[in-house]
N, C-alpha and C. Protein backbone atom coordinates (compact mmCIF):
# COMPACT_ATOMS: atom_id res chain seq x y z
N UNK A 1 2.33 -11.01 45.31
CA UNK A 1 1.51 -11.46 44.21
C UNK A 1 2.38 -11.91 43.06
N UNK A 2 1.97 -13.30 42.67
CA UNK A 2 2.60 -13.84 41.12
C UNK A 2 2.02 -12.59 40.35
N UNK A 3 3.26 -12.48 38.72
CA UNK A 3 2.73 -11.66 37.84
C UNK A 3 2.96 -13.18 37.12
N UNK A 4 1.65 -13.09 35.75
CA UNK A 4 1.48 -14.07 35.15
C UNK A 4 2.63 -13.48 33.64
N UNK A 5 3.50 -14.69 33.14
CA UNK A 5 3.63 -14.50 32.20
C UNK A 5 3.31 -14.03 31.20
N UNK A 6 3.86 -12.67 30.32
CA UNK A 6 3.17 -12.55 28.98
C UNK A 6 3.34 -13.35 27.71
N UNK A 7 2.56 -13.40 27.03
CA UNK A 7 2.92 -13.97 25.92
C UNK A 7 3.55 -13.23 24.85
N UNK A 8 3.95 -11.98 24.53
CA UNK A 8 5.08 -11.42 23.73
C UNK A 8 5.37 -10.37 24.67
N UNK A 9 6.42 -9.79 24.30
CA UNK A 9 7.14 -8.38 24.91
C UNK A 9 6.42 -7.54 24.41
N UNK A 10 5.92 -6.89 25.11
CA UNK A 10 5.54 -5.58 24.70
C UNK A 10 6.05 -4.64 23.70
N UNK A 11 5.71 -3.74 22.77
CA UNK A 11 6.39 -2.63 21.88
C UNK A 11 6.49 -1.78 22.46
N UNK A 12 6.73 -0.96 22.12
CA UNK A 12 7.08 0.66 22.83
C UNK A 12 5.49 1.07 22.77
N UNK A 13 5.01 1.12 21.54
CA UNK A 13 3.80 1.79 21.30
C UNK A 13 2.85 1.24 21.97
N UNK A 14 2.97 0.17 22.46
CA UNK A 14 1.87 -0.35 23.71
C UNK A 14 2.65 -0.16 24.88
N UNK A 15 3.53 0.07 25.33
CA UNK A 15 3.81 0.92 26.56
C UNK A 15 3.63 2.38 26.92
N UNK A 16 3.35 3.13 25.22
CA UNK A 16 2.93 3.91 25.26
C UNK A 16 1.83 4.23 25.69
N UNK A 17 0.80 3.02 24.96
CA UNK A 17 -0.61 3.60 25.45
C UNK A 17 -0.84 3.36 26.69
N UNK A 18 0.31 2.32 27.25
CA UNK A 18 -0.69 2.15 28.67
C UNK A 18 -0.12 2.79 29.61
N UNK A 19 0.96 3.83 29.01
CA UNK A 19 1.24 4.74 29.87
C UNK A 19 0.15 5.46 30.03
N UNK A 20 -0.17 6.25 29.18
CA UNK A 20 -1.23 7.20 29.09
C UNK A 20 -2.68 6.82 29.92
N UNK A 21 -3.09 5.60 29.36
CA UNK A 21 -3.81 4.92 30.37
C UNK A 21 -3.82 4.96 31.57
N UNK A 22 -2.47 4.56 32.49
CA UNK A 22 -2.11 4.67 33.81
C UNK A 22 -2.23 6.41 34.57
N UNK A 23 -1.96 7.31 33.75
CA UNK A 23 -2.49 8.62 34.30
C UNK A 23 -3.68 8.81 34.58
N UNK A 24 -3.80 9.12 36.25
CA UNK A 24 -5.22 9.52 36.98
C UNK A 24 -5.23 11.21 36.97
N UNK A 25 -5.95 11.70 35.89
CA UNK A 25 -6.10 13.43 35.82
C UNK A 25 -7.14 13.50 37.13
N UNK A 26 -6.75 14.80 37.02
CA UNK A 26 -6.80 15.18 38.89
C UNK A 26 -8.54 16.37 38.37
N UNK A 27 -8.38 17.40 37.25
CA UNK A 27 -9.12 17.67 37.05
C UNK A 27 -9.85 17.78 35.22
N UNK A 28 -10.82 18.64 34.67
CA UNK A 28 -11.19 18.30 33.50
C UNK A 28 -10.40 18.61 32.49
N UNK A 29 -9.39 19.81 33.18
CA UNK A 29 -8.59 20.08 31.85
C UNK A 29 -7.31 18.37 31.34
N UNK A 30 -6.57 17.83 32.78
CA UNK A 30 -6.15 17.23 32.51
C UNK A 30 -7.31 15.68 31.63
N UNK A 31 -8.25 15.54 32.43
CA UNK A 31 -9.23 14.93 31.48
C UNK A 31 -8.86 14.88 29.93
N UNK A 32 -9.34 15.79 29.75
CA UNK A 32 -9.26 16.65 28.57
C UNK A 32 -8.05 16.35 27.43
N UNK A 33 -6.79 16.75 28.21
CA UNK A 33 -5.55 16.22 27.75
C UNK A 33 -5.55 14.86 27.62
N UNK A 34 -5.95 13.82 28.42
CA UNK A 34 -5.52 12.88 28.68
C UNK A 34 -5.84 12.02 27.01
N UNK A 35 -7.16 12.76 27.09
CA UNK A 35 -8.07 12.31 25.95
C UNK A 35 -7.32 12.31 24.39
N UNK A 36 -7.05 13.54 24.47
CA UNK A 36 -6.56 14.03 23.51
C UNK A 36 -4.97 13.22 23.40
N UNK A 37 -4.64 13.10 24.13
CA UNK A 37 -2.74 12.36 24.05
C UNK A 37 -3.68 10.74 23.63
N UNK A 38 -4.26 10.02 23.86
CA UNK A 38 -5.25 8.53 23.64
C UNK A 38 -5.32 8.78 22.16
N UNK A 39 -6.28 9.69 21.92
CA UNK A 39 -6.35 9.94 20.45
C UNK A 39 -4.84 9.95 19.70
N UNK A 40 -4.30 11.03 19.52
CA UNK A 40 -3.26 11.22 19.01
C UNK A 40 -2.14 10.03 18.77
N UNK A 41 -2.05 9.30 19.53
CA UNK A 41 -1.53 7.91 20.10
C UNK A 41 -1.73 7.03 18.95
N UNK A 42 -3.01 6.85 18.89
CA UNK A 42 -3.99 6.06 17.69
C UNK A 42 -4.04 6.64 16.56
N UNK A 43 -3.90 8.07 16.32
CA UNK A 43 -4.00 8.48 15.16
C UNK A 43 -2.47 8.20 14.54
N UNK A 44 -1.59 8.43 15.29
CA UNK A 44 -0.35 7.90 14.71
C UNK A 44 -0.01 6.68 14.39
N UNK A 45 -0.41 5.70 15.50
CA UNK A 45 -0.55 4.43 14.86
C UNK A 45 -1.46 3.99 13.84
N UNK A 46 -2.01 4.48 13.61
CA UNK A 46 -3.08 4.18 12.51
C UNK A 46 -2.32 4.28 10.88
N UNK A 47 -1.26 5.76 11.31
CA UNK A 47 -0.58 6.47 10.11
C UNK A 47 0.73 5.39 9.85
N UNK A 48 1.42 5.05 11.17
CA UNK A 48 2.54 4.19 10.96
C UNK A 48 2.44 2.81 9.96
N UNK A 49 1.07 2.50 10.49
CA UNK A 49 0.62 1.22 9.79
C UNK A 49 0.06 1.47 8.29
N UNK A 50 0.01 2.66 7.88
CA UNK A 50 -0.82 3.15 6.41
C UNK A 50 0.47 3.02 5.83
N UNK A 51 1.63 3.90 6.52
CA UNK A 51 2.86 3.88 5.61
C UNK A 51 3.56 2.36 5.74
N UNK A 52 3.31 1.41 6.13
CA UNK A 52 4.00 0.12 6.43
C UNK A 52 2.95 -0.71 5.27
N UNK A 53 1.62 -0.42 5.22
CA UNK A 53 0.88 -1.01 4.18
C UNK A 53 1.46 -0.20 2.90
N UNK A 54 1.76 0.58 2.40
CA UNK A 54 1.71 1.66 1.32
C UNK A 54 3.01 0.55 1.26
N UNK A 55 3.92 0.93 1.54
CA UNK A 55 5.46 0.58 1.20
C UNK A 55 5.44 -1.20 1.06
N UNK A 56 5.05 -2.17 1.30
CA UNK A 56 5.44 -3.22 0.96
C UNK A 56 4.51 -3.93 -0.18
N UNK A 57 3.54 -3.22 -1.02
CA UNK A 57 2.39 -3.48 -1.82
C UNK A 57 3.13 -3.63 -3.29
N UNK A 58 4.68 -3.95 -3.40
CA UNK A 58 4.65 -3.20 -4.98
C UNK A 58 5.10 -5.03 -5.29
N UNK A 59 4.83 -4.64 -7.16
CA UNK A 59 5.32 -6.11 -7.54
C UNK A 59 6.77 -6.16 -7.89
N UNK A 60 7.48 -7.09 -7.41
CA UNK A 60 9.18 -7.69 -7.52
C UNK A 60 9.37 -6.87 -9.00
N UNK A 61 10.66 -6.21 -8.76
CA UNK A 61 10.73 -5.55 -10.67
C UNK A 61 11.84 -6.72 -10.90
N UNK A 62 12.15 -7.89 -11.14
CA UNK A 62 12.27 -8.70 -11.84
C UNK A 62 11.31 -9.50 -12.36
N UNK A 63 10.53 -9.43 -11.64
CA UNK A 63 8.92 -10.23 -11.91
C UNK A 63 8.53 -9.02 -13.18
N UNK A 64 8.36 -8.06 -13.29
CA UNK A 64 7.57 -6.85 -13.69
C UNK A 64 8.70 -7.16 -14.99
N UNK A 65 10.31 -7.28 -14.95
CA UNK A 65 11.19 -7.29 -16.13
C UNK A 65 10.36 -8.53 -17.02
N UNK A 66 10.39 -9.82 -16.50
CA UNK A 66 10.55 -10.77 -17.23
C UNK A 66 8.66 -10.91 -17.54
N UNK A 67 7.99 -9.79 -17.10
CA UNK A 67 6.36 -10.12 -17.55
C UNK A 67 6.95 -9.08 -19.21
N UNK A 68 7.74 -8.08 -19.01
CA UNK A 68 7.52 -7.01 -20.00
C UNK A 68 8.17 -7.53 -21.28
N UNK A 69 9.43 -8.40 -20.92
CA UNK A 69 9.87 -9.25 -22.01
C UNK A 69 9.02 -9.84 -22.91
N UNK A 70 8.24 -10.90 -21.73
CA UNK A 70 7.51 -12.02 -22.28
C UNK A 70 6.76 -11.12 -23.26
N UNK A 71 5.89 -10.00 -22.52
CA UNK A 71 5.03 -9.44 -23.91
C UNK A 71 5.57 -8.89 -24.88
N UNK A 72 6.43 -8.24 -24.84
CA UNK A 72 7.00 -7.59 -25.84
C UNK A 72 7.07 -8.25 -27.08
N UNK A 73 7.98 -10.09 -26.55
CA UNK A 73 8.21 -11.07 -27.84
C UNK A 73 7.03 -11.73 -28.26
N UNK A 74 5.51 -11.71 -27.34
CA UNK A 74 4.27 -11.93 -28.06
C UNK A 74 4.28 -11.45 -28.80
N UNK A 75 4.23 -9.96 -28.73
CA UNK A 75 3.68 -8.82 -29.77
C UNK A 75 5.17 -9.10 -31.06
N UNK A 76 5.77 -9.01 -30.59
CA UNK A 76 6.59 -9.17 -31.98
C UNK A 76 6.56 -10.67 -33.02
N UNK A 77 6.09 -11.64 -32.08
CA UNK A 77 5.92 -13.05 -32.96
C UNK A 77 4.78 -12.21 -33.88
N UNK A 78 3.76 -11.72 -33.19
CA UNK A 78 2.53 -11.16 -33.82
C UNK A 78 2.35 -10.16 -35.13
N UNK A 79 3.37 -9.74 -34.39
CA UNK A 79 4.22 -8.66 -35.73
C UNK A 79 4.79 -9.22 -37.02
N UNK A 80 5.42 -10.19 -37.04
CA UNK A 80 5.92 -10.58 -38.12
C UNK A 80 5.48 -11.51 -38.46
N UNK A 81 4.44 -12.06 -37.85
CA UNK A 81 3.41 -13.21 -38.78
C UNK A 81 2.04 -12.58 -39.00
N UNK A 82 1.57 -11.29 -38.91
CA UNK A 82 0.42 -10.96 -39.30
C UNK A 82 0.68 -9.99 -40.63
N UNK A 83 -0.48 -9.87 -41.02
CA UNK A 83 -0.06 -8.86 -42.65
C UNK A 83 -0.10 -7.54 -42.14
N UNK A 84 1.12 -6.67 -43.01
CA UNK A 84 1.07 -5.49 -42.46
C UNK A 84 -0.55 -4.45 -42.89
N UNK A 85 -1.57 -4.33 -42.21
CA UNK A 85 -2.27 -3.15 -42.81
C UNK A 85 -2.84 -2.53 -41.35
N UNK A 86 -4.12 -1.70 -41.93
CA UNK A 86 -4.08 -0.68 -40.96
C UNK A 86 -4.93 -1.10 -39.61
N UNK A 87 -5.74 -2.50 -40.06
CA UNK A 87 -6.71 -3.01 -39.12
C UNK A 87 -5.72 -3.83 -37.97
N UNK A 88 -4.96 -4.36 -38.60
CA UNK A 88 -3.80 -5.26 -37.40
C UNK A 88 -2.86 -4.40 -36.61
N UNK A 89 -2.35 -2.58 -37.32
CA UNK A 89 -1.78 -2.24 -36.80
C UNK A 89 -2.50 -1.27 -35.24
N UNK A 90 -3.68 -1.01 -35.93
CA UNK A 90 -4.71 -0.44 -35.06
C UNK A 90 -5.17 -1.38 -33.91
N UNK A 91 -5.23 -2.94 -34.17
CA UNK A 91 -5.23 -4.04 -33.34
C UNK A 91 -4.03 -3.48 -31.75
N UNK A 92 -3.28 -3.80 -32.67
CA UNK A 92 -1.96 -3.97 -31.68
C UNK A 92 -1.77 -2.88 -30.92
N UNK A 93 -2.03 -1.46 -31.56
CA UNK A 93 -1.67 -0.49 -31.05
C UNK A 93 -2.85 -0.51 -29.72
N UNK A 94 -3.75 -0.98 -29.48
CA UNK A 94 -4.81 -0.61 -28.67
C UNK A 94 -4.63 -1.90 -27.70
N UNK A 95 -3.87 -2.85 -28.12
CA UNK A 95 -3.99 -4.66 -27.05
C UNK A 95 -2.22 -3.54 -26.14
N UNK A 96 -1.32 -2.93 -26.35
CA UNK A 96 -0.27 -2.53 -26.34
C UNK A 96 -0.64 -1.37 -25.12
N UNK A 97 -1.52 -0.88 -25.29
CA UNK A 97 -1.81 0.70 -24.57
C UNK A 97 -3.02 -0.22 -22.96
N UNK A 98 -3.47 -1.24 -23.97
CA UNK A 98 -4.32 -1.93 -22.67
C UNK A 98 -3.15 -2.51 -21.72
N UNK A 99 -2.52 -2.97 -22.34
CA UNK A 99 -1.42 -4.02 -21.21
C UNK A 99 -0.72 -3.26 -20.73
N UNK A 100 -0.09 -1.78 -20.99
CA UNK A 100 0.52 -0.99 -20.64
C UNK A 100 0.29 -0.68 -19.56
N UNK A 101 -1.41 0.17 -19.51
CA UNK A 101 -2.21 0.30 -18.62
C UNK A 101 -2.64 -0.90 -17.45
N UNK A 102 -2.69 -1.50 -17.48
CA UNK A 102 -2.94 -2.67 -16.90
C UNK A 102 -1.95 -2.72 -15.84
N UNK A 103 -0.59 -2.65 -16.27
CA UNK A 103 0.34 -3.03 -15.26
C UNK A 103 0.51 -1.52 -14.55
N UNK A 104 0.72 -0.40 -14.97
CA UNK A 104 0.86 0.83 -14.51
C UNK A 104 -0.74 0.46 -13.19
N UNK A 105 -1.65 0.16 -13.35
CA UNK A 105 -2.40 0.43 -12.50
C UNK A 105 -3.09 -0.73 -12.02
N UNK A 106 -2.28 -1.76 -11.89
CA UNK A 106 -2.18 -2.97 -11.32
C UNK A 106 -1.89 -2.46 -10.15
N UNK A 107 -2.17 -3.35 -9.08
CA UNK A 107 -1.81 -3.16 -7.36
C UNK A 107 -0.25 -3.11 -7.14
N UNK A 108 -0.31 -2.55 -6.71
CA UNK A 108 0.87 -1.69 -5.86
C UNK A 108 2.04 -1.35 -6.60
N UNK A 109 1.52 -0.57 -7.85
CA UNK A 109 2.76 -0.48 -8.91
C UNK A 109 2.92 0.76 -9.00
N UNK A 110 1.76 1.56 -9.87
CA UNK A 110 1.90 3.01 -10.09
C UNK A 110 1.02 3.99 -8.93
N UNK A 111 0.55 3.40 -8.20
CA UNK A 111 -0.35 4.28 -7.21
C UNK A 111 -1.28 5.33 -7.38
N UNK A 112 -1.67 4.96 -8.45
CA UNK A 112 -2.61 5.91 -9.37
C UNK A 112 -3.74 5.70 -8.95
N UNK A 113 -4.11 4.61 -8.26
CA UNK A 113 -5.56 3.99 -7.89
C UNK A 113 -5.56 4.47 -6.56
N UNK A 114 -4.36 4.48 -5.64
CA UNK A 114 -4.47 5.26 -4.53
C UNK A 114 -4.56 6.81 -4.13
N UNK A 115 -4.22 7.54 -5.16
CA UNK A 115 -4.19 9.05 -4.94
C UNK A 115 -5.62 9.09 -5.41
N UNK A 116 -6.24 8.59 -6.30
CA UNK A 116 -7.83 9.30 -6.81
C UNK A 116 -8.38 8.68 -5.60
N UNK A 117 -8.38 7.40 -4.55
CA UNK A 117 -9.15 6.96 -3.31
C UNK A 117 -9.16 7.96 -2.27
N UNK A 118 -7.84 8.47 -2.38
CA UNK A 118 -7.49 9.09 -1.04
C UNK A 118 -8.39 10.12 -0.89
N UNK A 119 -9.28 10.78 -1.33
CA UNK A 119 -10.27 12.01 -1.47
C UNK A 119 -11.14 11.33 -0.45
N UNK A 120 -11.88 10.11 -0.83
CA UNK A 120 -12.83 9.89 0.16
C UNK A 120 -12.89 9.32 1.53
């Protein structure tokens, strides 16, 4: 019998499963096992791929340098062309704590949005 070409090489982790696959349990306990090694299989791959999503989500920290610059010298043009009192300084102090925030819990920066998800 021809074997038909595959179209990629296989990974390990799909030789894995179809190892597991290829076992004929003889009775329910091996059943049983068999089931359980299928699961486990998947539950790890499931985890490999959470930590492969987790880890490549963050923004370039030269990108993140030259955003923090840029604002910084907004706020300071802002600074020295507005009048000093308590309504502009109260302004700034609150546009300063927003943008702060903003980037801290922007996607894939501070992971703050992911630990309060992870509950549900």
């Amino acid at each position: 019998m021809l074997d038909r070409p595959q179209l990629a090489p296989k990974t390990d982790s799909e030789r894995f499963y179809d190892e597991i696959q290829a076992l004929a349990p003889r009775d329910e306990a091996q059943r049983s096992l068999k089931a359980e090694a299928l699961r486990l299989g998947l539950e790890i791959g499931r985890a490999r791929w959470l930590l492969l999503e987790q880890k490549g989500g963050s923004i370039p920290l030269p990108f993140l340098a030259v955003l923090t610059f840029w604002l910084a010298m907004i706020f300071t043009s802002f600074g020295i062309f507005a009048p000093a009192n308590a309504t502009v300084i109260a302004t700034m102090l609150v546009c300063a704590l927003s943008i702060s925030g903003a980037i801290f819990l922007g996607p894939g920066t501070g992971h703050a949005v992911r630990r309060t998800h992870s509950h549900f």
